[in-house]
Protein backbone atom coordinates (compact mmCIF):
# COMPACT_ATOMS: atom_id res chain seq x y z
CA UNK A 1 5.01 -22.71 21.06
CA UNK A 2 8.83 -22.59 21.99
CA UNK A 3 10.22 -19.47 22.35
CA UNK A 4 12.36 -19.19 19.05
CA UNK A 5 8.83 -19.88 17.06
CA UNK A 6 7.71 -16.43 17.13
CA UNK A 7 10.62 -14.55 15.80
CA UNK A 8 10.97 -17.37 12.85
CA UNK A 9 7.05 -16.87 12.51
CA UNK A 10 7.31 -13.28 11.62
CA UNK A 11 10.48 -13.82 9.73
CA UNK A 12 8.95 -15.95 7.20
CA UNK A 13 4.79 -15.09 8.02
CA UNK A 14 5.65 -11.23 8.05
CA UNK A 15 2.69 -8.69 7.56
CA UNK A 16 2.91 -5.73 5.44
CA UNK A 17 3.00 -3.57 8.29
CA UNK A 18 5.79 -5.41 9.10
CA UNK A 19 7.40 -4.03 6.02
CA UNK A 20 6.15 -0.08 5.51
CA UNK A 21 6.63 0.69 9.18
CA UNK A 22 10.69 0.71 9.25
CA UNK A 23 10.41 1.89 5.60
CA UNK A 24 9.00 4.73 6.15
CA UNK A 25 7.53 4.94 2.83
CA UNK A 26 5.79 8.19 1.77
CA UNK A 27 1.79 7.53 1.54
CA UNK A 28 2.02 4.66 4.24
CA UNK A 29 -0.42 5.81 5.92
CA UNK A 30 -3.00 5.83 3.61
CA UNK A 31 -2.43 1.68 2.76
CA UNK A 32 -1.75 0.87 6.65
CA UNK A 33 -4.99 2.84 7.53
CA UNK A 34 -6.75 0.51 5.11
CA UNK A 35 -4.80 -2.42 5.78
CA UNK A 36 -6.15 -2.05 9.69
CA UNK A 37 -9.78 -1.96 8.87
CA UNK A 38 -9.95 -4.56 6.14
CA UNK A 39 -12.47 -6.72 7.74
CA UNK A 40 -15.18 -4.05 8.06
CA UNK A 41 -14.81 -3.13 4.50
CA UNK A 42 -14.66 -7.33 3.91
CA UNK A 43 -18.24 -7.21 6.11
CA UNK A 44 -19.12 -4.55 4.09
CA UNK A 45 -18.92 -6.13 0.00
CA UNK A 46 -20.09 -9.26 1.58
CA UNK A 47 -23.27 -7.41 2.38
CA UNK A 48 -23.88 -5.56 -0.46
CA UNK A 49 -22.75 -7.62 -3.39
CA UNK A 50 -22.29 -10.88 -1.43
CA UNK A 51 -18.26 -11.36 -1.92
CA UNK A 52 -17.50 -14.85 0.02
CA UNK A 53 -15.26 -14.03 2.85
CA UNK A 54 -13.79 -15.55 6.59
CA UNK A 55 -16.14 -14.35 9.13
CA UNK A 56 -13.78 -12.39 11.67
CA UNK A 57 -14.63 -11.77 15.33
CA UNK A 58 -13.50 -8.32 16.32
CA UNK A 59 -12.92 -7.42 20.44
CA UNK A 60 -11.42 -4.41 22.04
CA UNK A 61 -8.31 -5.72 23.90
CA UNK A 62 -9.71 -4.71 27.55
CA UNK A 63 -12.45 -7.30 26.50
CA UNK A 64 -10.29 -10.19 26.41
CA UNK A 65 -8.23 -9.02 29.50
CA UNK A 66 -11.64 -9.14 31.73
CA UNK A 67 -12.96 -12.19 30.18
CA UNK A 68 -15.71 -10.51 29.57
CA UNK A 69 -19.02 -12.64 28.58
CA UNK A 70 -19.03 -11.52 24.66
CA UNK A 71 -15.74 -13.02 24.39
CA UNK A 72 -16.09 -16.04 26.66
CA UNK A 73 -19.34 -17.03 24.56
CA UNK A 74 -17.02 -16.75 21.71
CA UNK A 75 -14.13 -18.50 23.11
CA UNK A 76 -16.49 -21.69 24.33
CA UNK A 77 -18.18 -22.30 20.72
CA UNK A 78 -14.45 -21.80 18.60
CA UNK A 79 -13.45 -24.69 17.46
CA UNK A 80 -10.36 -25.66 15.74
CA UNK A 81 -7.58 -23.29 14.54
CA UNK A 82 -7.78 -19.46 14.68
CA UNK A 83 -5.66 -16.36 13.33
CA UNK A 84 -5.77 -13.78 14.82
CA UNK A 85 -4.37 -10.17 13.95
CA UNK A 86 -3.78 -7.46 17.43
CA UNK A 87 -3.60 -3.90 15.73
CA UNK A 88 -3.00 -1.36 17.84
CA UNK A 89 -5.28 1.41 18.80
CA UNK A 90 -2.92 4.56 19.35
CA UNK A 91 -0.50 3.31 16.16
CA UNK A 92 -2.06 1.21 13.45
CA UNK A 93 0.93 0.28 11.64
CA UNK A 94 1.59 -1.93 14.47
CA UNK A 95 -0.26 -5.31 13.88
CA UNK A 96 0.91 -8.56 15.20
CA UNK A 97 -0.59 -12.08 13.63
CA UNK A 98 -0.08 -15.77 14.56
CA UNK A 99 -2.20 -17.99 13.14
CA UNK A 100 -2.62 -22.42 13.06
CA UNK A 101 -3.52 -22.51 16.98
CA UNK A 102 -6.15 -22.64 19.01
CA UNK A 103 -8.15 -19.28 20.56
CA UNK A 104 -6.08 -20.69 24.29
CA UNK A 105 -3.03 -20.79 22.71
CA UNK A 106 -3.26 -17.48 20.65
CA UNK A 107 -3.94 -15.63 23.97
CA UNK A 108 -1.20 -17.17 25.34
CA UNK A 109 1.36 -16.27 22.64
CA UNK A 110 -0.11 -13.30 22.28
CA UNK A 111 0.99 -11.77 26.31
CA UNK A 112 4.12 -13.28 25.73
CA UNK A 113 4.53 -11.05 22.59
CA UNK A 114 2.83 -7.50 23.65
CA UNK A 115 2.14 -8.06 27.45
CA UNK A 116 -1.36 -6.36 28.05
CA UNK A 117 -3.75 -6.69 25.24
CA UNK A 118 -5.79 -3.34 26.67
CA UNK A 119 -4.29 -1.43 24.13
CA UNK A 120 -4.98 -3.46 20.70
CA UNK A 121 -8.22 -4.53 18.80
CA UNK A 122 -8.11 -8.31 18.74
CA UNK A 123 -9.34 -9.89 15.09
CA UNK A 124 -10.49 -13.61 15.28
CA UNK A 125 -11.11 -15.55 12.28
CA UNK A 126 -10.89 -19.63 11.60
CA UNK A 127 -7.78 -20.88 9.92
CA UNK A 128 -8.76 -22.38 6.58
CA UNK A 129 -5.85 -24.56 4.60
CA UNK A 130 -5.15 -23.05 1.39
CA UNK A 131 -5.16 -25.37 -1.52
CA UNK A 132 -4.65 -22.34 -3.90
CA UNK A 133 -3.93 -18.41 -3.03
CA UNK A 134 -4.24 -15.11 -5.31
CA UNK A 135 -3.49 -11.67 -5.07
CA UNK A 136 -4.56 -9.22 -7.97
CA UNK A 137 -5.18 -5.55 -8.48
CA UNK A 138 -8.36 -4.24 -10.95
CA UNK A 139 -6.81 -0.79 -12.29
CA UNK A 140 -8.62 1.39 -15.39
CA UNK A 141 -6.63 -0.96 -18.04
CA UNK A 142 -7.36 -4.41 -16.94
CA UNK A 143 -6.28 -6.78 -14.06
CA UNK A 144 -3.11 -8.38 -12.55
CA UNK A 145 -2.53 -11.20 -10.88
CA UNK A 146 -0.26 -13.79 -9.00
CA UNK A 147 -1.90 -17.30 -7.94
CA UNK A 148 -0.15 -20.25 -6.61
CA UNK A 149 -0.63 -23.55 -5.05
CA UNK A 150 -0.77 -23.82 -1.33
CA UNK A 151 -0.19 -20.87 1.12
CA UNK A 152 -0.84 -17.19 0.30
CA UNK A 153 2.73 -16.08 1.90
CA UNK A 154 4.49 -17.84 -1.21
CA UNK A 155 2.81 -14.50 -2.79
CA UNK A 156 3.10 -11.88 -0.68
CA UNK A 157 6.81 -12.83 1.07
CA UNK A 158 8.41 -14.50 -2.25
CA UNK A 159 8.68 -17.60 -0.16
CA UNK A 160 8.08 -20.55 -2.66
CA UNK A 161 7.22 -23.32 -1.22
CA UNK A 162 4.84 -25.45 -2.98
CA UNK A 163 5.07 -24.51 -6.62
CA UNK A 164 6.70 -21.75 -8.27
CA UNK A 165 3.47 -19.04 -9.24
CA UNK A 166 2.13 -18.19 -12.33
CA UNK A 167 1.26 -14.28 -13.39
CA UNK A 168 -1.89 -13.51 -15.43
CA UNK A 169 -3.61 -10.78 -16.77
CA UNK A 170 -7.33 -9.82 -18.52
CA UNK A 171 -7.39 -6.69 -20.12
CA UNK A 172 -11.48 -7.29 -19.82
CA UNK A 173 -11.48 -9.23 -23.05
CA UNK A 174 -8.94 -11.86 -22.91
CA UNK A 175 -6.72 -13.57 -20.27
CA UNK A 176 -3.42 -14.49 -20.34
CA UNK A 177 -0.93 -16.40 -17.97
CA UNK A 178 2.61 -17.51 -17.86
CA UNK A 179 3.38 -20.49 -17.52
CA UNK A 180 0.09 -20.92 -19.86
CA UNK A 181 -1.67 -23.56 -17.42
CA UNK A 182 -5.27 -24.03 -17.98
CA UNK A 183 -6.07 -25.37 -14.07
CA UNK A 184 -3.83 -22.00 -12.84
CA UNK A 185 -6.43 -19.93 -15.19
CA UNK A 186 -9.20 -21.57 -14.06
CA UNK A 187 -9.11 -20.62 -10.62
CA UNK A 188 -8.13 -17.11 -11.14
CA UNK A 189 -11.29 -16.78 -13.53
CA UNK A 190 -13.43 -18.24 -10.43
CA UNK A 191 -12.42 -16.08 -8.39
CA UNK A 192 -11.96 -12.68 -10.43
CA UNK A 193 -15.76 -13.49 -11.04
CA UNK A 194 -16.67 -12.18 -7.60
CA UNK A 195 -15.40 -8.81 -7.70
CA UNK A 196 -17.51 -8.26 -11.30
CA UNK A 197 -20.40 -5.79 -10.06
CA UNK A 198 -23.24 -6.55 -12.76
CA UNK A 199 -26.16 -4.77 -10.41
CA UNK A 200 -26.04 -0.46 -11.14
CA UNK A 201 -27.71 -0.24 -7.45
CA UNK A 202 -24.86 -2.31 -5.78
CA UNK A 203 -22.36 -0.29 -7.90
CA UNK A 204 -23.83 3.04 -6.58
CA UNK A 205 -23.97 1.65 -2.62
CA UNK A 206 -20.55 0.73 -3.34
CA UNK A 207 -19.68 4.35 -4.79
CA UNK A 208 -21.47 5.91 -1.81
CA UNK A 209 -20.52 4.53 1.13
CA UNK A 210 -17.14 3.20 0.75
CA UNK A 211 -15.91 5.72 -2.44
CA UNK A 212 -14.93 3.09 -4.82
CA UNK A 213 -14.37 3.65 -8.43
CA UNK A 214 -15.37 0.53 -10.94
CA UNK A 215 -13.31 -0.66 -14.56
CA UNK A 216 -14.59 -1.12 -17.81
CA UNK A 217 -18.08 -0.56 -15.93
CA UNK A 218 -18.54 -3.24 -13.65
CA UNK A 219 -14.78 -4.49 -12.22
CA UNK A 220 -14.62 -2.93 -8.58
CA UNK A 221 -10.97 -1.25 -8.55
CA UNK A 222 -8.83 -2.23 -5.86
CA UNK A 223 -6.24 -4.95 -4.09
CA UNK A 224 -7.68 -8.31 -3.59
CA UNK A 225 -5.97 -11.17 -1.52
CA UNK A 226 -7.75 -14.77 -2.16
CA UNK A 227 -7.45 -18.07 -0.92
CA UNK A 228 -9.46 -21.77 -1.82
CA UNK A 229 -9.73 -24.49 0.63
CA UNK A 230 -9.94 -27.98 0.26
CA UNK A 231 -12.82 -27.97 -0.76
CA UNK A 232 -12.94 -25.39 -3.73
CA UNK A 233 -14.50 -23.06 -1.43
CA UNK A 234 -13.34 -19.27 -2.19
CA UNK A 235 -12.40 -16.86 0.52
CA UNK A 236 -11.47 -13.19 -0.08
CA UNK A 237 -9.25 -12.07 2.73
CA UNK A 238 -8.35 -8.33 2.03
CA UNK A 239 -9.17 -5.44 -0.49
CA UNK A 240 -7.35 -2.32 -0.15
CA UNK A 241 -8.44 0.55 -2.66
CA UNK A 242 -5.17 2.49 -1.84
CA UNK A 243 -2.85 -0.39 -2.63
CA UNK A 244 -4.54 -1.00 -5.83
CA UNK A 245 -3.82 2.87 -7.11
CA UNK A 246 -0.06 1.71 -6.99
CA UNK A 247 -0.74 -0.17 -10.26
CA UNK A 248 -1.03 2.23 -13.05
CA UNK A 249 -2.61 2.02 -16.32
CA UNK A 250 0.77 2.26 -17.83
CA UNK A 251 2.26 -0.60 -14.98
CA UNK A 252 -0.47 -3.01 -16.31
CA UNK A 253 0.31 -2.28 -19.76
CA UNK A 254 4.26 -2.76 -19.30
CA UNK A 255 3.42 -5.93 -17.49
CA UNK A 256 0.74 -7.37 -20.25
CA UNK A 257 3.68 -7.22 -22.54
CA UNK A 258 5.97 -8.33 -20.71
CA UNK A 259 4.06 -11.74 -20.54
CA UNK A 260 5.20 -11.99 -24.31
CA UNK A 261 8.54 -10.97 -24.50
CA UNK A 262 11.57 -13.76 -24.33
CA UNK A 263 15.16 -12.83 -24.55
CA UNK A 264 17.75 -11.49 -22.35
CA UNK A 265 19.92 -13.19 -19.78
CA UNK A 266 18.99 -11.97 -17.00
CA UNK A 267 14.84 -10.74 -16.90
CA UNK A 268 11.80 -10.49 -14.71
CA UNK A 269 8.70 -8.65 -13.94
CA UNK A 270 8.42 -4.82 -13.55
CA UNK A 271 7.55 -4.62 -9.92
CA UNK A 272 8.65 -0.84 -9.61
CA UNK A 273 9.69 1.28 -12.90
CA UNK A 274 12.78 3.39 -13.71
CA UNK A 275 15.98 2.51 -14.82
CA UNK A 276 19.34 2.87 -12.38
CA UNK A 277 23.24 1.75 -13.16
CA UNK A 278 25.00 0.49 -10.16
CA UNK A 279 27.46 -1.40 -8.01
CA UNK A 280 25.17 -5.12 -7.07
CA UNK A 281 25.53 -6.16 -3.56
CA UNK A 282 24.40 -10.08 -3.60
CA UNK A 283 23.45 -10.94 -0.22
CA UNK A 284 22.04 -15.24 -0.36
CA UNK A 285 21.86 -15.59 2.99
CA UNK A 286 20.28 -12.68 5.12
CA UNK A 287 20.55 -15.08 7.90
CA UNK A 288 24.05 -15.16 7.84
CA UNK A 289 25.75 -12.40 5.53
CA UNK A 290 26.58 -9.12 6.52
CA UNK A 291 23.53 -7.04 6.00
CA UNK A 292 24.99 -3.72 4.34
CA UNK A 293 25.14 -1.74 1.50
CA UNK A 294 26.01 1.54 0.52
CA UNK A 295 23.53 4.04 -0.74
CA UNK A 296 22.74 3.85 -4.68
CA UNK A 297 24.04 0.38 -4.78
CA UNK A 298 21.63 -1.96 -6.10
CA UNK A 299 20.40 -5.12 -3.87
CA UNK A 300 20.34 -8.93 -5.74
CA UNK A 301 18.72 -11.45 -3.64
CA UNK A 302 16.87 -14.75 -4.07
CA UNK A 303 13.57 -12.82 -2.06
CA UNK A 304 14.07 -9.97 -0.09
CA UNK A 305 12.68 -10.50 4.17
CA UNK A 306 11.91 -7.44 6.62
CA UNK A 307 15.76 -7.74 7.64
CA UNK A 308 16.65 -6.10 4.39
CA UNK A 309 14.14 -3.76 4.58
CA UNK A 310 16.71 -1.05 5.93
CA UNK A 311 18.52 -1.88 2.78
CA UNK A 312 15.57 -0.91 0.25
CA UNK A 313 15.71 2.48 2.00
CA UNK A 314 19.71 3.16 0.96
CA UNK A 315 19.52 0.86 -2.38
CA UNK A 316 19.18 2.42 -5.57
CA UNK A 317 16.82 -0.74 -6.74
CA UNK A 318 16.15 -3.99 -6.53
CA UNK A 319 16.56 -7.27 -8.33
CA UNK A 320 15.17 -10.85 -6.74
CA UNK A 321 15.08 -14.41 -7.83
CA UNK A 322 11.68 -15.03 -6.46
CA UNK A 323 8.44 -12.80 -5.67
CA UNK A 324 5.65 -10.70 -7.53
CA UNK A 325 4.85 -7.72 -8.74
CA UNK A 326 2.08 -7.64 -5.83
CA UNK A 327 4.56 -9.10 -3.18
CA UNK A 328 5.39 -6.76 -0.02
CA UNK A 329 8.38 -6.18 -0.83
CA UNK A 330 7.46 -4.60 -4.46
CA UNK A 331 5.19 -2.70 -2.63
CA UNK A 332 8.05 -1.03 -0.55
CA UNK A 333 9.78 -0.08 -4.06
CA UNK A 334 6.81 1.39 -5.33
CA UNK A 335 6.71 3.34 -2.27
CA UNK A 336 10.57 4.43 -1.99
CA UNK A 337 9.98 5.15 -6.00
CA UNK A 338 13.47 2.60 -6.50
CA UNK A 339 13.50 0.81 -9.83
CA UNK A 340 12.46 -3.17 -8.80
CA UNK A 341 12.59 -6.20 -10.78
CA UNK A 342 11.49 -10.02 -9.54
CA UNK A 343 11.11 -13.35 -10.87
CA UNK A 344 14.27 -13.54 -12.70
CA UNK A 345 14.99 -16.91 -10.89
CA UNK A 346 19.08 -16.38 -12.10
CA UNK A 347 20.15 -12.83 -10.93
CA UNK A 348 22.03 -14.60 -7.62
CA UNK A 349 23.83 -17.16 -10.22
CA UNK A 350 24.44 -14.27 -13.41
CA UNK A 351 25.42 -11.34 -10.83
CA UNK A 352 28.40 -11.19 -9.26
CA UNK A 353 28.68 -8.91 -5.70
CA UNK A 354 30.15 -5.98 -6.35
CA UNK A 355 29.56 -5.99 -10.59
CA UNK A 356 27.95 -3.48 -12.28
CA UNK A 357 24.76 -3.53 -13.76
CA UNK A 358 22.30 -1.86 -15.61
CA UNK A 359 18.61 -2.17 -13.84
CA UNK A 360 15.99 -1.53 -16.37
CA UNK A 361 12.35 -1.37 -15.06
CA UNK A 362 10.67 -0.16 -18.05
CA UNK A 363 11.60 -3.62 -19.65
CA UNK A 364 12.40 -6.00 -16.86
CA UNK A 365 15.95 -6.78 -18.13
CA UNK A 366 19.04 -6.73 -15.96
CA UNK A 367 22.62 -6.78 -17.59
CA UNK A 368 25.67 -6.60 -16.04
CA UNK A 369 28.79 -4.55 -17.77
């Protein structure tokens, strides 16, 4: 790797850490805590309802720094391309990921990044291609989703690469999705499928030992990230039940309708409710532009990146081109309690900087006055 990789890595590859940490979000800790220990909870469905997941390789940092024989066994069979996650033991809202390289050149990147690894818990697991990627929440109502072709990050960071996503729902009887594509359904179907818990003895495990709550009976409640390979083989890479109590019953029935409604210049998906009127500070290029506005103004952007996350904290809301409901960056609104809209694709072109508009998240519609 050259030595400008790893800042453009996280820029674009950030993880949600990345984003609550400096955002210092009220009930952080809660979703970082689970965010940390995803892959025993992962282990833990996979064993008792049998939910198809990346096996993950977990060492204590001293471990690695010793060379110790656990890890060299593992080190000698690995084969191919790894991720790897380093969360750290004494703070656990400080995770740092590379991925796409081999176990050698992960360790190496890794020292370069946080110098001794004694202090972190060191999370291997194979790097698998995404031909498709999905992140949805189960609440009381019904479910929520976000798929796309190609890499997960389109999802959570906004960053469209591929294809622009779709957004469906299933209120447990029917399913809906916009735009209305039958292969886009398909795989969402495939892979809501897994997290249906038909067996009363798995449901009650389940209840016991990890203090989950199921939906219309049999839907285990929660957030699910999901990715399919080449080879139509499905791979659940993180449930968080905190996360998924951000999504109300009353979120998932504002957003089921708002798959229906049409009209309005400017309008997008209810990532965070309430309704603010405000001064709009554009910023295109966060590379570039100056990166400042004043407190109550309201931040347009094409997709918001952790540089702007010290903006969230002093906006009064949000409106984005690009990005989900279930995106990181929706999750810091949610969190700050601002008023968030995304997927307009035309707020940057119909907003001027410095404007005024009206920010309505109880109907996903933006004018300007």
């Amino acid at each position: 790797m050259t030595s400008h990789e790893p800042q453009e890595y996280f820029r674009r590859h950030s993880a949600l850490s990345d984003w609550l940490r400096p955002a210092g979000a009220e009930g952080r800790n809660a979703i970082l805590a689970e965010d940390s220990t995803r892959s025993t909870r992962l282990e833990k469905l996979s064993k008792l309802i049998g939910l198809p997941i990346l096996g993950t390789a977990k060492f204590d940092g001293t471990e690695v720094e010793k060379s110790e024989s656990r890890f060299e066994s593992f080190q000698r069979q690995a084969r191919g391309p790894y991720a790897v996650r380093a969360i750290q033991r004494t703070d656990e809202s400080r995770v740092f990921r590379n991925r796409n390289l081999p176990i050698d050149q992960l360790l190496t990147w890794l020292h370069g990044t946080v110098g001794d690894l004694s202090p972190y818990v060191l999370e291997f697991s194979p790097h698998v291609p995404n031909e498709w990627a999905a992140i949805f929440v189960v609440t009381e109502r019904g479910i929520v989703g976000e798929i796309a072709r190609g890499s997960l990050r389109q999802l959570t960071q906004g960053d469209h690469i591929d294809s622009a996503p779709a957004n469906f729902t299933f209120d447990f009887h029917d399913w809906r999705a916009v735009p209305d594509d039958e292969q886009y359904l398909r795989i969402a179907q495939a892979m809501v499928k897994y997290v249906r818990v038909d067996d009363p003895t798995a449901r009650q495990a389940l209840e016991k030992e990890m203090g989950t709550s199921f939906a219309h009976d049999s839907y285990l409640m929660g957030y699910y990230e999901a990715i399919m390979g080449p080879s139509g083989e499905i791979r659940f890479i993180d449930f968080n039940i905190a996360l998924g109590l951000q999504v109300d019953e009353q979120h998932w029935a504002l957003l089921r309708r708002q798959q229906k409604e049409a009209g309005g210049d400017i309008r997008g998906l209810t990532a965070s409710r309430g309704r603010i009127r405000g001064i709009a500070r554009v910023i295109l290029h966060p590379e570039t532009d100056p990166l400042d506005i004043s407190r109550g103004e309201i931040l347009v952007c094409i997709e918001p990146s952790p540089e702007m996350i010290p903006l969230l904290v002093r906006a009064g809301g949000l409106v984005a081109d690009r990005g989900g409901v279930l995106s990181h960056s929706a999750i810091v609104c949610r969190e700050l309690g601002i008023p968030c809209i995304v997927g307009t694709h035309n707020a940057t072109e119909a907003i001027r900087d410095g404007s005024v508009i009206d920010l309505d998240g109880d109907t996903g519609i933006v004018r300007v006055l």
